[in-house]
N, C-alpha and C. Protein backbone atom coordinates (compact mmCIF):
# COMPACT_ATOMS: atom_id res chain seq x y z
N UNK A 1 -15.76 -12.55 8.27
CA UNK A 1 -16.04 -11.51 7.31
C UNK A 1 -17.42 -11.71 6.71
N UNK A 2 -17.95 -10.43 6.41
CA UNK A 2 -19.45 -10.42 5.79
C UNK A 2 -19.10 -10.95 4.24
N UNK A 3 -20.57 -11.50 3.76
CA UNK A 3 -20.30 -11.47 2.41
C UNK A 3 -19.89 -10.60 1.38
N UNK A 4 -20.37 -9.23 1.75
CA UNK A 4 -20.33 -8.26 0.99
C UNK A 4 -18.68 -7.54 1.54
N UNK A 5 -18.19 -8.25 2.71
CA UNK A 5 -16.84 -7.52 2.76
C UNK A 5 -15.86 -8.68 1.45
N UNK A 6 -15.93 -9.62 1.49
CA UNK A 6 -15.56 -10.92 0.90
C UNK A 6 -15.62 -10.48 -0.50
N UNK A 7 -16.60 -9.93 -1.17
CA UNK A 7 -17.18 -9.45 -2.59
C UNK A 7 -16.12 -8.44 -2.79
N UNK A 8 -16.19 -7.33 -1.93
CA UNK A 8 -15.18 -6.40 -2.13
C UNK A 8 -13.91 -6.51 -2.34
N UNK A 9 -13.42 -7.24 -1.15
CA UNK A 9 -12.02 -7.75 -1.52
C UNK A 9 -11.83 -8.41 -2.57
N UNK A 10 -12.56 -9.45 -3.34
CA UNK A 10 -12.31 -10.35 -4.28
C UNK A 10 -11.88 -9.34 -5.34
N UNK A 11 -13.13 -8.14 -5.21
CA UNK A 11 -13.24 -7.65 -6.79
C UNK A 11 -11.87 -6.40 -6.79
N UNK A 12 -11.47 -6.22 -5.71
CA UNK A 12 -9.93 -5.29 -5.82
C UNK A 12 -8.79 -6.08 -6.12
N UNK A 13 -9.51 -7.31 -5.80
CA UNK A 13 -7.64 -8.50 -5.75
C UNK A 13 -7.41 -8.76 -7.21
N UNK A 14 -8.78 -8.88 -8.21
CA UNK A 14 -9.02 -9.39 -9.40
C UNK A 14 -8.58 -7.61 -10.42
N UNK A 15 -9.35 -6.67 -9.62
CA UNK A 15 -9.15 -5.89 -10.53
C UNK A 15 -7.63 -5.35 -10.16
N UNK A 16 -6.66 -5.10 -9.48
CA UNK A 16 -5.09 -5.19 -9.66
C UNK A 16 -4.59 -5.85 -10.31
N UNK A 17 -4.82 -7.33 -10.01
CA UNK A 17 -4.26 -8.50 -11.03
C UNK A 17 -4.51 -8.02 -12.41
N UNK A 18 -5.78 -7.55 -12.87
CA UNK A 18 -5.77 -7.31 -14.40
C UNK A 18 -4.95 -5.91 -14.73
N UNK A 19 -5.06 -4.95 -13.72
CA UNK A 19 -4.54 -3.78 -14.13
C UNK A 19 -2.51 -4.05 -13.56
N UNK A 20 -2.14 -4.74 -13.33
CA UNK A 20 -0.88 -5.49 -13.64
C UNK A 20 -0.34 -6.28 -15.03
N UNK A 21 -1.24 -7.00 -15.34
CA UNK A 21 -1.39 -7.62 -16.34
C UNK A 21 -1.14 -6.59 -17.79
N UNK A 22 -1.97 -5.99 -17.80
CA UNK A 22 -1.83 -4.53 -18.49
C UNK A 22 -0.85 -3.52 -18.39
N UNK A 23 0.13 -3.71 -17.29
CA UNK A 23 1.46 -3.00 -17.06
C UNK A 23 2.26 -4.22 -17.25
N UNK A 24 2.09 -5.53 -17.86
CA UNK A 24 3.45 -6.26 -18.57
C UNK A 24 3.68 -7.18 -17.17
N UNK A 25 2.87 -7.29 -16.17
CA UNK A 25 3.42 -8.29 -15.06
C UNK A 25 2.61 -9.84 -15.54
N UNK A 26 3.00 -10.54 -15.01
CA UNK A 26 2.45 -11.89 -14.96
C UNK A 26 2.36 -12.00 -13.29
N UNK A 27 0.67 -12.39 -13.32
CA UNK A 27 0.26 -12.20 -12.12
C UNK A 27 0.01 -13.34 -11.33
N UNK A 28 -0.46 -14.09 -10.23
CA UNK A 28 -0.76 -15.06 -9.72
C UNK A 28 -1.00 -14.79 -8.38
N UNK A 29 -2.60 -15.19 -7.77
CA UNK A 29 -3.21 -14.93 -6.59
C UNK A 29 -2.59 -15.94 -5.88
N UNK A 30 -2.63 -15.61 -4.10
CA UNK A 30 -1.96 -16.58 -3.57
C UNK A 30 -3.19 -17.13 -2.58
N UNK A 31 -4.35 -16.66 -2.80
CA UNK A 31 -5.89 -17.11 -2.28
C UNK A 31 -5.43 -17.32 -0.60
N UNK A 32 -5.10 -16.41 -0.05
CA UNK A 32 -5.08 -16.82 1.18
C UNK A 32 -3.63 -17.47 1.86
N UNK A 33 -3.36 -17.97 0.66
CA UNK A 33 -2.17 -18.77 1.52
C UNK A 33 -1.25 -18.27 1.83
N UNK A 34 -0.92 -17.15 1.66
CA UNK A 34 0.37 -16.10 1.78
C UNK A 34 0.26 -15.25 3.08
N UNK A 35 0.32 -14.72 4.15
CA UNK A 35 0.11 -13.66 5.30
C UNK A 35 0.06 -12.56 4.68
N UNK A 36 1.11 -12.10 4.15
CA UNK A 36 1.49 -10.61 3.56
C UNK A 36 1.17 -10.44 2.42
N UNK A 37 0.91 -11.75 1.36
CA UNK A 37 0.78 -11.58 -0.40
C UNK A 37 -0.28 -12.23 -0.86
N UNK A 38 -1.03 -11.13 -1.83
CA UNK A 38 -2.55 -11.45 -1.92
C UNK A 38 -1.84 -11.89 -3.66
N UNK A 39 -0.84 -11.59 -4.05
CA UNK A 39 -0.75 -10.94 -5.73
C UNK A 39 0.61 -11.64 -5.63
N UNK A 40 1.52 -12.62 -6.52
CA UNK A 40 2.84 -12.57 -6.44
C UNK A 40 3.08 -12.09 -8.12
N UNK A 41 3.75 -11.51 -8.76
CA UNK A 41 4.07 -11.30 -10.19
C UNK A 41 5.46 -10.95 -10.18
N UNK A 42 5.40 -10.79 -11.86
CA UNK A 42 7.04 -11.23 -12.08
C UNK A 42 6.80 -10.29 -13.77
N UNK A 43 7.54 -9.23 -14.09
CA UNK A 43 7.85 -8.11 -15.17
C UNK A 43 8.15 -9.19 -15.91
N UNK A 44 7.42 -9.32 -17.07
CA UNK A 44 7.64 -9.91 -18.29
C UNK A 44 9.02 -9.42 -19.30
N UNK A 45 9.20 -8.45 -19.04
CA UNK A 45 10.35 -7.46 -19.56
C UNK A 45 11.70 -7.30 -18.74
N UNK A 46 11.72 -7.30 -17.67
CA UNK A 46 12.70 -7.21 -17.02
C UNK A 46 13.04 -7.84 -15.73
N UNK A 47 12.24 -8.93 -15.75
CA UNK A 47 12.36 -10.29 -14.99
C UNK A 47 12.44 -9.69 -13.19
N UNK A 48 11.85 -9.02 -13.08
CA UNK A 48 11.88 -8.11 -11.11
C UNK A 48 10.43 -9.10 -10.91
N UNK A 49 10.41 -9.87 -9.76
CA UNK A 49 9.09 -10.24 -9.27
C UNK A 49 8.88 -9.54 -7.43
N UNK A 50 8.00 -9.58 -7.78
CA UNK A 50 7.04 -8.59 -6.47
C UNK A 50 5.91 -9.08 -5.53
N UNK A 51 5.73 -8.89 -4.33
CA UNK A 51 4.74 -9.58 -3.34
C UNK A 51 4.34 -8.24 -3.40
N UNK A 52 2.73 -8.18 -3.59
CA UNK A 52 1.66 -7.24 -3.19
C UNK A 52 0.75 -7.89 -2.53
N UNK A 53 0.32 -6.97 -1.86
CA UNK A 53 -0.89 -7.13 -0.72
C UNK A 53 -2.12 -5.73 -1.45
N UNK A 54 -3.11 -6.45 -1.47
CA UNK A 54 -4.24 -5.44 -1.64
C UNK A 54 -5.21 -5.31 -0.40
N UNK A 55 -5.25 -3.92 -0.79
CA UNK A 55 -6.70 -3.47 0.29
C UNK A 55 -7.30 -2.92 -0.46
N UNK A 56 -9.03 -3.31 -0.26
CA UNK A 56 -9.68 -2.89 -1.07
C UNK A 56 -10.88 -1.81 -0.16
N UNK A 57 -11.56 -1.00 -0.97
CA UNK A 57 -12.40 -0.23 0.00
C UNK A 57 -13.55 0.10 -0.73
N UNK A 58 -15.10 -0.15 -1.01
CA UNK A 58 -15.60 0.45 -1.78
C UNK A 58 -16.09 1.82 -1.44
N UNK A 59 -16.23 2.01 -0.10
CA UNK A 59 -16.41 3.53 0.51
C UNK A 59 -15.31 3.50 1.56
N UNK A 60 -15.82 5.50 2.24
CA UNK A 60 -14.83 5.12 3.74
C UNK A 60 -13.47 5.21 3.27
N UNK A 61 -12.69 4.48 4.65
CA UNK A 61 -11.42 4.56 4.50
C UNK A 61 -10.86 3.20 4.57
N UNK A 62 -9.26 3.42 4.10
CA UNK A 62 -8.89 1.95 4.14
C UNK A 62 -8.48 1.39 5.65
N UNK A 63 -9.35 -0.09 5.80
CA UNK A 63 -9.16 -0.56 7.39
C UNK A 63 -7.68 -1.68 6.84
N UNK A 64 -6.72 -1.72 7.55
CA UNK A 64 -5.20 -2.09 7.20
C UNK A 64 -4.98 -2.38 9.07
N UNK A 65 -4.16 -3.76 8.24
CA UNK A 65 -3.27 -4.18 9.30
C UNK A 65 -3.05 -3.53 10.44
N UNK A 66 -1.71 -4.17 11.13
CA UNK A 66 -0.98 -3.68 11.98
C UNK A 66 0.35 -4.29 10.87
N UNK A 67 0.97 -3.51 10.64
CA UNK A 67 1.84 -3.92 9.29
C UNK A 67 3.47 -3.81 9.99
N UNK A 68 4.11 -5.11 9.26
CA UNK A 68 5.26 -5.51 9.92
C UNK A 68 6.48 -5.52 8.73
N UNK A 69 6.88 -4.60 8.63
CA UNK A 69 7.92 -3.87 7.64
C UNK A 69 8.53 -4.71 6.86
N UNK A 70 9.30 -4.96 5.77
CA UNK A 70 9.66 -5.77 5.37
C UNK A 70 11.06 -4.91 4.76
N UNK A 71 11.70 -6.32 4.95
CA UNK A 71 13.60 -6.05 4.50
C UNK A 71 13.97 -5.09 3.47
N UNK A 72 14.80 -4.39 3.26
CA UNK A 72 14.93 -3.61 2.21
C UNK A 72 15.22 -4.28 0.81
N UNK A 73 15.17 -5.50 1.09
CA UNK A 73 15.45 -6.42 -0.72
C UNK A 73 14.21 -7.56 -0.90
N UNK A 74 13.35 -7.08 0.15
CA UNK A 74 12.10 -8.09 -0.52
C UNK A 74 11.07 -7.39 -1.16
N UNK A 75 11.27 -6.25 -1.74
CA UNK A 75 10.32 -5.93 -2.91
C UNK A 75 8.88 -6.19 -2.70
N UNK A 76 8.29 -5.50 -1.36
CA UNK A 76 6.54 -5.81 -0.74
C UNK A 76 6.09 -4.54 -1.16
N UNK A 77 4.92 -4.13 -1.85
CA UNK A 77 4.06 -3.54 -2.12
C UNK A 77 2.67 -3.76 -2.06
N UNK A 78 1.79 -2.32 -1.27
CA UNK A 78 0.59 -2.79 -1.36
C UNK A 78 -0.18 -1.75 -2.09
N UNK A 79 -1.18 -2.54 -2.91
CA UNK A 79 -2.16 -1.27 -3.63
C UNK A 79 -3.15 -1.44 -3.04
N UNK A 80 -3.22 0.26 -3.01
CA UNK A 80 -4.67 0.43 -2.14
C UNK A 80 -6.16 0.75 -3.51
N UNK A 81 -7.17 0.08 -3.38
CA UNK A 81 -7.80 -0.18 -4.27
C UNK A 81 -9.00 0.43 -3.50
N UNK A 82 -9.91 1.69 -4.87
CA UNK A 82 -11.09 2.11 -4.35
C UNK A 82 -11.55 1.93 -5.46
N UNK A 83 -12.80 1.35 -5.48
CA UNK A 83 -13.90 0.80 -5.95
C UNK A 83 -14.71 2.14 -6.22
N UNK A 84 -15.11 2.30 -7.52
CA UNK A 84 -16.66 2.93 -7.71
C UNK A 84 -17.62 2.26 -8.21
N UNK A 85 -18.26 3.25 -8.75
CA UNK A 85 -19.87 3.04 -8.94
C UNK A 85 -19.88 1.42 -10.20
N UNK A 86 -20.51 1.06 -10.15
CA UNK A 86 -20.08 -0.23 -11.41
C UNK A 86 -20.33 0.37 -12.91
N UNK A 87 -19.80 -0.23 -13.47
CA UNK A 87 -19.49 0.19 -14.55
C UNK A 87 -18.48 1.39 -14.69
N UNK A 88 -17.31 1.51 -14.08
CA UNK A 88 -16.90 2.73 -13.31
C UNK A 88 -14.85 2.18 -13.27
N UNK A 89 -14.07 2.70 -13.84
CA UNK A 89 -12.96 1.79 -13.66
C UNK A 89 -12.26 1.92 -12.14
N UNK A 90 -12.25 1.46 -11.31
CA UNK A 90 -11.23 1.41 -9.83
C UNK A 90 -10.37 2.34 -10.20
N UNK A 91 -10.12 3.26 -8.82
CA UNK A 91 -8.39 4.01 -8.67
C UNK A 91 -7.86 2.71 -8.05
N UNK A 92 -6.36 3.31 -8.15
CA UNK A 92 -5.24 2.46 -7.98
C UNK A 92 -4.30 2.94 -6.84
N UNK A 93 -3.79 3.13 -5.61
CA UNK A 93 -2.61 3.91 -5.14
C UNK A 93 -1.71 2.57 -4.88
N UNK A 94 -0.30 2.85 -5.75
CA UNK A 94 0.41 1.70 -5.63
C UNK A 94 1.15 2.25 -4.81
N UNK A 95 1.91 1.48 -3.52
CA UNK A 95 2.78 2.45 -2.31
C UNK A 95 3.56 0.87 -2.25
N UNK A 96 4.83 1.55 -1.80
CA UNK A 96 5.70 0.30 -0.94
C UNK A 96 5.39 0.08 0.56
N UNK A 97 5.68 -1.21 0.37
CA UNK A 97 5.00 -1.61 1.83
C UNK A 97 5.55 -0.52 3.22
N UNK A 98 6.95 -0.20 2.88
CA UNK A 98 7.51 0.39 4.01
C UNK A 98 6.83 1.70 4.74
N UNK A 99 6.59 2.26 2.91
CA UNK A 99 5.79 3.56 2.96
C UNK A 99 4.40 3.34 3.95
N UNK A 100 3.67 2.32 3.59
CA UNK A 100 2.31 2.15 4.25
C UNK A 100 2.83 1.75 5.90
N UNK A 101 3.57 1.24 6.10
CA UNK A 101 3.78 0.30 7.85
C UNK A 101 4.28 1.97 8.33
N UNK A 102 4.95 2.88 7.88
CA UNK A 102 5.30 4.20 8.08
C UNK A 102 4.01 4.86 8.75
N UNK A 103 3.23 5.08 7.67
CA UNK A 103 1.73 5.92 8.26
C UNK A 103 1.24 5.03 9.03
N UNK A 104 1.49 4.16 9.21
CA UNK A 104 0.23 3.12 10.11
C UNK A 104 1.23 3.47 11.46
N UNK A 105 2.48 3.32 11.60
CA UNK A 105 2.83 3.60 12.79
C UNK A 105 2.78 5.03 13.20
N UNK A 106 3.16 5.81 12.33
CA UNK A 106 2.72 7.31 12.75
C UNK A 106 1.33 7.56 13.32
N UNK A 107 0.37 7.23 12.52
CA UNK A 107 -0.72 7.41 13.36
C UNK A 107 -0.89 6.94 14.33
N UNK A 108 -1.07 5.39 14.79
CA UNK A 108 -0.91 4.86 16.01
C UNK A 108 0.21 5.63 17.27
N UNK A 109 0.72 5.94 16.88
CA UNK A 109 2.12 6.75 17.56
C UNK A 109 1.31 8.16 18.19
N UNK A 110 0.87 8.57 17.08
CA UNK A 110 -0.36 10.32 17.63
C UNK A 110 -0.91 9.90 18.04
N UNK A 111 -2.10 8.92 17.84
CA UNK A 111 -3.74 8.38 18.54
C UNK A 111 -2.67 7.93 19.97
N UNK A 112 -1.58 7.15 20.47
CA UNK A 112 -1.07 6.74 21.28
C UNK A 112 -1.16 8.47 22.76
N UNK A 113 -0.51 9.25 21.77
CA UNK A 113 0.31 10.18 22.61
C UNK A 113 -1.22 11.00 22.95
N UNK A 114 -1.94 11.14 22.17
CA UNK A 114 -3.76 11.67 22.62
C UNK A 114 -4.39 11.22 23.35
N UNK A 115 -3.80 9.87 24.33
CA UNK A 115 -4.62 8.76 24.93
C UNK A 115 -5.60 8.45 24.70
N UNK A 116 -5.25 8.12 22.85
CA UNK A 116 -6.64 7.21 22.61
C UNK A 116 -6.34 5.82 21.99
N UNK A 117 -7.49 4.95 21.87
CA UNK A 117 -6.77 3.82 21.16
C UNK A 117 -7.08 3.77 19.99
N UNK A 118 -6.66 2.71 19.29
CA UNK A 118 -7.19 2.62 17.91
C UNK A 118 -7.35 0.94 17.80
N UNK A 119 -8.34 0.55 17.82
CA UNK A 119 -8.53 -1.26 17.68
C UNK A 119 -8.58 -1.19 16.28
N UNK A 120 -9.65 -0.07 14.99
CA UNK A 120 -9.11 -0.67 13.85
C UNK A 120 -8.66 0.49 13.31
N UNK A 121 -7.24 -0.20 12.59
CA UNK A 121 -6.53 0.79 11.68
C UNK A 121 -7.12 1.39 10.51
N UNK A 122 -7.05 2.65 10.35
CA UNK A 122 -7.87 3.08 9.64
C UNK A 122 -7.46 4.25 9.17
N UNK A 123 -6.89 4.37 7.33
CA UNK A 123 -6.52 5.15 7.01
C UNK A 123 -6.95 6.05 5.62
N UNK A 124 -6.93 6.93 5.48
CA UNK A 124 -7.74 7.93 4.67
C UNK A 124 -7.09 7.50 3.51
N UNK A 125 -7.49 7.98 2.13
CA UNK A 125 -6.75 7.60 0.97
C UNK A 125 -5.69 9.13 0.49
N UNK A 126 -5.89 9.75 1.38
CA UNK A 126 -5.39 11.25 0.77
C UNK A 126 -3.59 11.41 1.25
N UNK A 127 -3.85 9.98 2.18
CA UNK A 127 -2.20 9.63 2.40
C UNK A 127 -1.74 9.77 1.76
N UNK A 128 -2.01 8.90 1.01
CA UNK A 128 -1.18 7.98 -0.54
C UNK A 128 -1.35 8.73 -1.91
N UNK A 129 -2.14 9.65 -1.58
CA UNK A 129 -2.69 10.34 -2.97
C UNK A 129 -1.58 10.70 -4.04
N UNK A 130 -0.50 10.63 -3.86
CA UNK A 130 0.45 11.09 -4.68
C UNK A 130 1.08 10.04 -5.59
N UNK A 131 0.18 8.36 -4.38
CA UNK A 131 0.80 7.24 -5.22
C UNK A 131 -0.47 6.75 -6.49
N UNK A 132 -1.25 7.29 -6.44
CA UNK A 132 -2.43 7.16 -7.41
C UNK A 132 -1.99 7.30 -8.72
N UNK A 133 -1.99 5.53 -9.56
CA UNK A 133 -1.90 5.14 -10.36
C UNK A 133 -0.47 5.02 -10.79
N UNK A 134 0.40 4.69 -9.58
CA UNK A 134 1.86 4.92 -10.24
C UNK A 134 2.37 3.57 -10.22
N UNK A 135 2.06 2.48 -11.11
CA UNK A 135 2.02 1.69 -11.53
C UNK A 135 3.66 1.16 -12.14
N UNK A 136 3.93 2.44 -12.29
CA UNK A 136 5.52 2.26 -13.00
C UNK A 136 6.48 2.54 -11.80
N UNK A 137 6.00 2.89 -10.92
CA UNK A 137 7.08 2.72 -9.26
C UNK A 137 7.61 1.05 -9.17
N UNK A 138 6.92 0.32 -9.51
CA UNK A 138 7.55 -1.15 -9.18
C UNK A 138 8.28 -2.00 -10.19
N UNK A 139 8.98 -1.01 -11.20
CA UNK A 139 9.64 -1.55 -12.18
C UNK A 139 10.98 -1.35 -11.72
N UNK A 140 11.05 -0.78 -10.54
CA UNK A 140 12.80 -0.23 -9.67
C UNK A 140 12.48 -1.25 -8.38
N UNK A 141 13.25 -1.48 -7.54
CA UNK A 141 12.77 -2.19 -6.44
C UNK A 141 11.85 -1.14 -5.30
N UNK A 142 11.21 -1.84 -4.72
CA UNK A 142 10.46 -1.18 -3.58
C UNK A 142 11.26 0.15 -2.84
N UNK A 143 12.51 -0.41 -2.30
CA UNK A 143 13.47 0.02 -1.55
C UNK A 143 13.89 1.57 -2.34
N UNK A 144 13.71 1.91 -3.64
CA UNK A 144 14.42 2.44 -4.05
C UNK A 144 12.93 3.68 -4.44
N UNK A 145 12.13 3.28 -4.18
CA UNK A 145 10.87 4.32 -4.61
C UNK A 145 11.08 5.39 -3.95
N UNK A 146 10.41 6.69 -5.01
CA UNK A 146 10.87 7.74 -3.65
C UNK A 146 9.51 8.13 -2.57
N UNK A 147 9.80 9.04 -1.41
CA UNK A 147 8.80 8.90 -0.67
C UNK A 147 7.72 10.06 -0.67
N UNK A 148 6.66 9.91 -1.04
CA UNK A 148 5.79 10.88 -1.79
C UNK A 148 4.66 10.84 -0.18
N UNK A 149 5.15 10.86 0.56
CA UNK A 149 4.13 10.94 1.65
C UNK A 149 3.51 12.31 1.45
N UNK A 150 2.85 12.84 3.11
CA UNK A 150 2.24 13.91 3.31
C UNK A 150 3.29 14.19 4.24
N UNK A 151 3.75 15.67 4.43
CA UNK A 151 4.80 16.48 4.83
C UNK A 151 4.68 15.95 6.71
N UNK A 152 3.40 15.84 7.37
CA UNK A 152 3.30 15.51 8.64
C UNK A 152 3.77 14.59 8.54
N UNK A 153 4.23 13.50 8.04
CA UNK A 153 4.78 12.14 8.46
C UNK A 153 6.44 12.63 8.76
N UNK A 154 7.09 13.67 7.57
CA UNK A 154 8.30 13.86 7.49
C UNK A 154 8.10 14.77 8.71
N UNK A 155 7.07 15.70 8.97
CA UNK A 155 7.88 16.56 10.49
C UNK A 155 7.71 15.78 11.72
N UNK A 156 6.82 14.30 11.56
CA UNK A 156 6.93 13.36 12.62
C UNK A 156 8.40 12.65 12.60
N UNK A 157 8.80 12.17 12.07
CA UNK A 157 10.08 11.50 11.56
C UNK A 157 11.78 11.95 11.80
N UNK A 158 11.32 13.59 11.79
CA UNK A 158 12.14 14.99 12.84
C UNK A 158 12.57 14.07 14.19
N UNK A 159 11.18 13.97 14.67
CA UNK A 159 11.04 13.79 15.96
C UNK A 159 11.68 12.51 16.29
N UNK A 160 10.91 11.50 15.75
CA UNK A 160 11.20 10.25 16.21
C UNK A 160 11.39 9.30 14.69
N UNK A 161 12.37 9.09 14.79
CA UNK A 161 12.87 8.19 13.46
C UNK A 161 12.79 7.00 13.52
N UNK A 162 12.67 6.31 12.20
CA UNK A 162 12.13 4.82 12.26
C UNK A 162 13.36 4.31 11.05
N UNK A 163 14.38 4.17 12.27
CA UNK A 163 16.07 3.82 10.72
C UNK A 163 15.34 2.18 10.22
N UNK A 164 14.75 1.60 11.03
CA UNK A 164 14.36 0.16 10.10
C UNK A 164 13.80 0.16 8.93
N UNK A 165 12.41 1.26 9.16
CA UNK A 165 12.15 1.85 7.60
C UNK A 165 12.88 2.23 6.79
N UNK A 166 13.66 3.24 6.88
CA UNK A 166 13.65 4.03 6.00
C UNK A 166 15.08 4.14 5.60
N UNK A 167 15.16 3.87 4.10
CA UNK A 167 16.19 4.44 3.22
C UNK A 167 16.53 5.66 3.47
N UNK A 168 17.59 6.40 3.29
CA UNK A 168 17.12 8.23 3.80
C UNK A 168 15.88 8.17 2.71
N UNK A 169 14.79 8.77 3.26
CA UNK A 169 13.40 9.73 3.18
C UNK A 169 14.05 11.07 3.11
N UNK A 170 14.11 11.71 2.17
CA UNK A 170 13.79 12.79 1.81
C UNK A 170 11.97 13.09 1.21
N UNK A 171 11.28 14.32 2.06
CA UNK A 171 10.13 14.83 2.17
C UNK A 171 10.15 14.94 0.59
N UNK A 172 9.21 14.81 -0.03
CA UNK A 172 8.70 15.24 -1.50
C UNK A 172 8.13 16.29 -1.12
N UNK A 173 7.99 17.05 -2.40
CA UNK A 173 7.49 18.53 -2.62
C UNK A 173 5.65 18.03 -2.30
N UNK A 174 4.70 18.78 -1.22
CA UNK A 174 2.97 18.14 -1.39
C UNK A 174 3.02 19.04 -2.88
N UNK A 175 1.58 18.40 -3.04
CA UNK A 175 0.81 19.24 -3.93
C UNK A 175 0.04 20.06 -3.65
């Protein structure tokens, strides 16, 4: 990684941790040592602790895994973190992990069936746009969030269903 990719990430991992902190979590970086968890915290109020993964982006789109779903009682969330101008406070899109490994396989699944490839994953923020700043989604377990996708994921899902994901998904109303 470049320095300036290294900078970026630091400053999304730091600025979640504080904007957690500020929603009542007690936070703690796992610097690497974790695969899936950049963030582990634990609700000062109602004792729920949580593995997050951050991606950070200061332009562009977010480049993400190949993401490997996680159980319906391990409570994985990742915030997707966009950076502005400095002096400038970060957006926030807080999503459950399931939600994100969802779009990452859907797309790969279309780019698949277009015969094209995709070496890096790469996803727009207008996915998640509905999860922007919902900070209070992870006071219920992961499993239990509802699914605020974009309506193409639900008429993909018609087609070809992913029961490991998904709790029933019922489509949310877009905006």
């Amino acid at each position: 990684m470049s320095k300036a990719t290294d900078l970026v990430g630091s400053a999304g991992l730091f600025a979640a941790a504080a904007e957690l902190a500020r929603w009542d979590w007690l936070v703690s970086p796992t610097f690497g040592n974790a695969k899936r968890t950049d963030l582990l915290a634990q609700h000062t109020a109602i004792q729920r602790t949580a593995a997050i993964q951050v991606k950070t982006r200061a332009r562009g789109d977010f480049q993400l895994d190949v993401f490997d779903h996680a159980p319906p009682d391990a409570n994985e969330w990742v915030v997707l973190v966009t950076l502005g101008e400095r002096g400038t406070q970060p957006a926030f899109n807080v999503v459950p992990r399931n939600h994100v490994c969802l779009v990452v396989r859907m797309v790969a699944a279309l780019k698949e069936s277009e015969g094209k490839s995709w070496p890096r994953k790469v996803i727009t923020e207008r996915e998640f746009a509905r999860y922007r700043g919902c900070w209070e989604l992870m006071t219920a377990p992961a499993e239990e969030a509802p699914w605020m996708l974009r309506q193409w994921v639900f008429d993909y899902l018609a087609n070809y269903p992913q029961p490991e994901l998904l709790a029933p998904a019922a489509p949310a109303t877009e905006a």
